[in-house]
N, C-alpha and C. Protein backbone atom coordinates (compact mmCIF):
# COMPACT_ATOMS: atom_id res chain seq x y z
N UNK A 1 -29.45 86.21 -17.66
CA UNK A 1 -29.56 86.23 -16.20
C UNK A 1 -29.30 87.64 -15.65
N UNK A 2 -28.29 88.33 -16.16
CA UNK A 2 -27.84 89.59 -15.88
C UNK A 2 -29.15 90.73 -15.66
N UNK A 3 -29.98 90.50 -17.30
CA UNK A 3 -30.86 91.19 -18.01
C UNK A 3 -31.84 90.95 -16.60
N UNK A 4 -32.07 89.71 -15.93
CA UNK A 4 -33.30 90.16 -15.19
C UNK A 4 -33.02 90.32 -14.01
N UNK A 5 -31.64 90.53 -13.52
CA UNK A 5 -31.28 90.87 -12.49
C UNK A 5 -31.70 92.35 -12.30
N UNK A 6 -31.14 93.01 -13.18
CA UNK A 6 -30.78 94.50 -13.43
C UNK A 6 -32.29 94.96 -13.50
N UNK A 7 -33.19 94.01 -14.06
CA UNK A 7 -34.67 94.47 -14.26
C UNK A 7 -35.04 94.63 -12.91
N UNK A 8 -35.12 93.70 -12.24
CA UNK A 8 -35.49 93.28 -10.98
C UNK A 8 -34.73 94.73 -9.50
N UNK A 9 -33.83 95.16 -9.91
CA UNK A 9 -33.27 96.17 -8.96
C UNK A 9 -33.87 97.47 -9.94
N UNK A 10 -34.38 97.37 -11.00
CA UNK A 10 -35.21 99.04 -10.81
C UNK A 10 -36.14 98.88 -10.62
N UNK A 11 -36.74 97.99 -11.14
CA UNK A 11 -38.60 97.53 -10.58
C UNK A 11 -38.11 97.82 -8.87
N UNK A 12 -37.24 97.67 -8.37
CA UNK A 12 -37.75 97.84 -6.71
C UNK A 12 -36.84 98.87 -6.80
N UNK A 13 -36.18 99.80 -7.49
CA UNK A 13 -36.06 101.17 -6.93
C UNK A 13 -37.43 102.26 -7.32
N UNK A 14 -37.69 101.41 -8.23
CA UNK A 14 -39.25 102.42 -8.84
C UNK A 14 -40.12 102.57 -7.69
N UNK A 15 -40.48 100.94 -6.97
CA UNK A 15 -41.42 100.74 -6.43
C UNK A 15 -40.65 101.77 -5.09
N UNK A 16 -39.64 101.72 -4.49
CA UNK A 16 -39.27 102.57 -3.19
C UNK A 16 -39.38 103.87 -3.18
N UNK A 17 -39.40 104.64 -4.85
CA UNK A 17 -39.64 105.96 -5.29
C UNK A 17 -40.96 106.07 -4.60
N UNK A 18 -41.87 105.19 -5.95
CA UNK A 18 -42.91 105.75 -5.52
C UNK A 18 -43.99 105.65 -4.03
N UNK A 19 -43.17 104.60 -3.36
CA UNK A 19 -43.86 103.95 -1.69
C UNK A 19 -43.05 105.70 -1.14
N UNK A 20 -42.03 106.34 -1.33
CA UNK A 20 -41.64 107.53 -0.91
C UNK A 20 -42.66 108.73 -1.05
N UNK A 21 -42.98 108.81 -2.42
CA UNK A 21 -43.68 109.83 -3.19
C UNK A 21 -45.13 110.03 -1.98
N UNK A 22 -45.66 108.53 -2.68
CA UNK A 22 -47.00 108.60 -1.93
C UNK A 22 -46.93 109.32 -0.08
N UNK A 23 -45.73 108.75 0.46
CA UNK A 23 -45.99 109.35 1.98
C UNK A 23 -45.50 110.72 2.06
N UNK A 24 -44.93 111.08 0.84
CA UNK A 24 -44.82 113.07 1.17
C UNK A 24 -45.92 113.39 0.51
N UNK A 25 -46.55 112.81 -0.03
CA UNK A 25 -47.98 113.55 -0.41
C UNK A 25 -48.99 113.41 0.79
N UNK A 26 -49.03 112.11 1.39
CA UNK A 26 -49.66 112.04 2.70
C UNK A 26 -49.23 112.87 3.40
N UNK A 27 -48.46 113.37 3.81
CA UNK A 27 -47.98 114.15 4.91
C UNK A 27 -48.38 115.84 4.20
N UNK A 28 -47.86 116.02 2.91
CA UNK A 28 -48.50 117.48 2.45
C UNK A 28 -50.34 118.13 2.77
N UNK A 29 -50.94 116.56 2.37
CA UNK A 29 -52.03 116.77 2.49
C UNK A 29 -52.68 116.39 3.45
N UNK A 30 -51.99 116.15 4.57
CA UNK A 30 -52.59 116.22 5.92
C UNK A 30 -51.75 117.78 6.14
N UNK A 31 -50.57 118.25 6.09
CA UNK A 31 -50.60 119.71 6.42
C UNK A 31 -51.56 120.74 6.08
N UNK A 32 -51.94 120.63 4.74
CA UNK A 32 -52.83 121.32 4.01
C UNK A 32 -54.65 121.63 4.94
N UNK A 33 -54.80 120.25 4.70
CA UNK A 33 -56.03 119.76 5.40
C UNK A 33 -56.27 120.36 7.28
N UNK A 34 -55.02 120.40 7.33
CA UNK A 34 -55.10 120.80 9.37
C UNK A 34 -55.01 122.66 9.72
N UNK A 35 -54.72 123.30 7.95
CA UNK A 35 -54.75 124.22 8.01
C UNK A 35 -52.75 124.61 8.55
């Protein structure tokens, strides 16, 4: 029970990494793009 607890809280810190990642890349490449 432990085992898929512990699974279950990095699968959703991974997923909050990368939902992070993706919107500083959105935002880089709209700076980029606007000049």
């Amino acid at each position: 029970m432990t085992m898929v607890l512990n699974t279950n809280i990095a699968s959703l810190n991974a997923v909050r990494t990368l939902d992070g990642t993706s919107r500083q890349q959105a935002t880089a490449m709209e700076r980029l793009t606007s000049g």
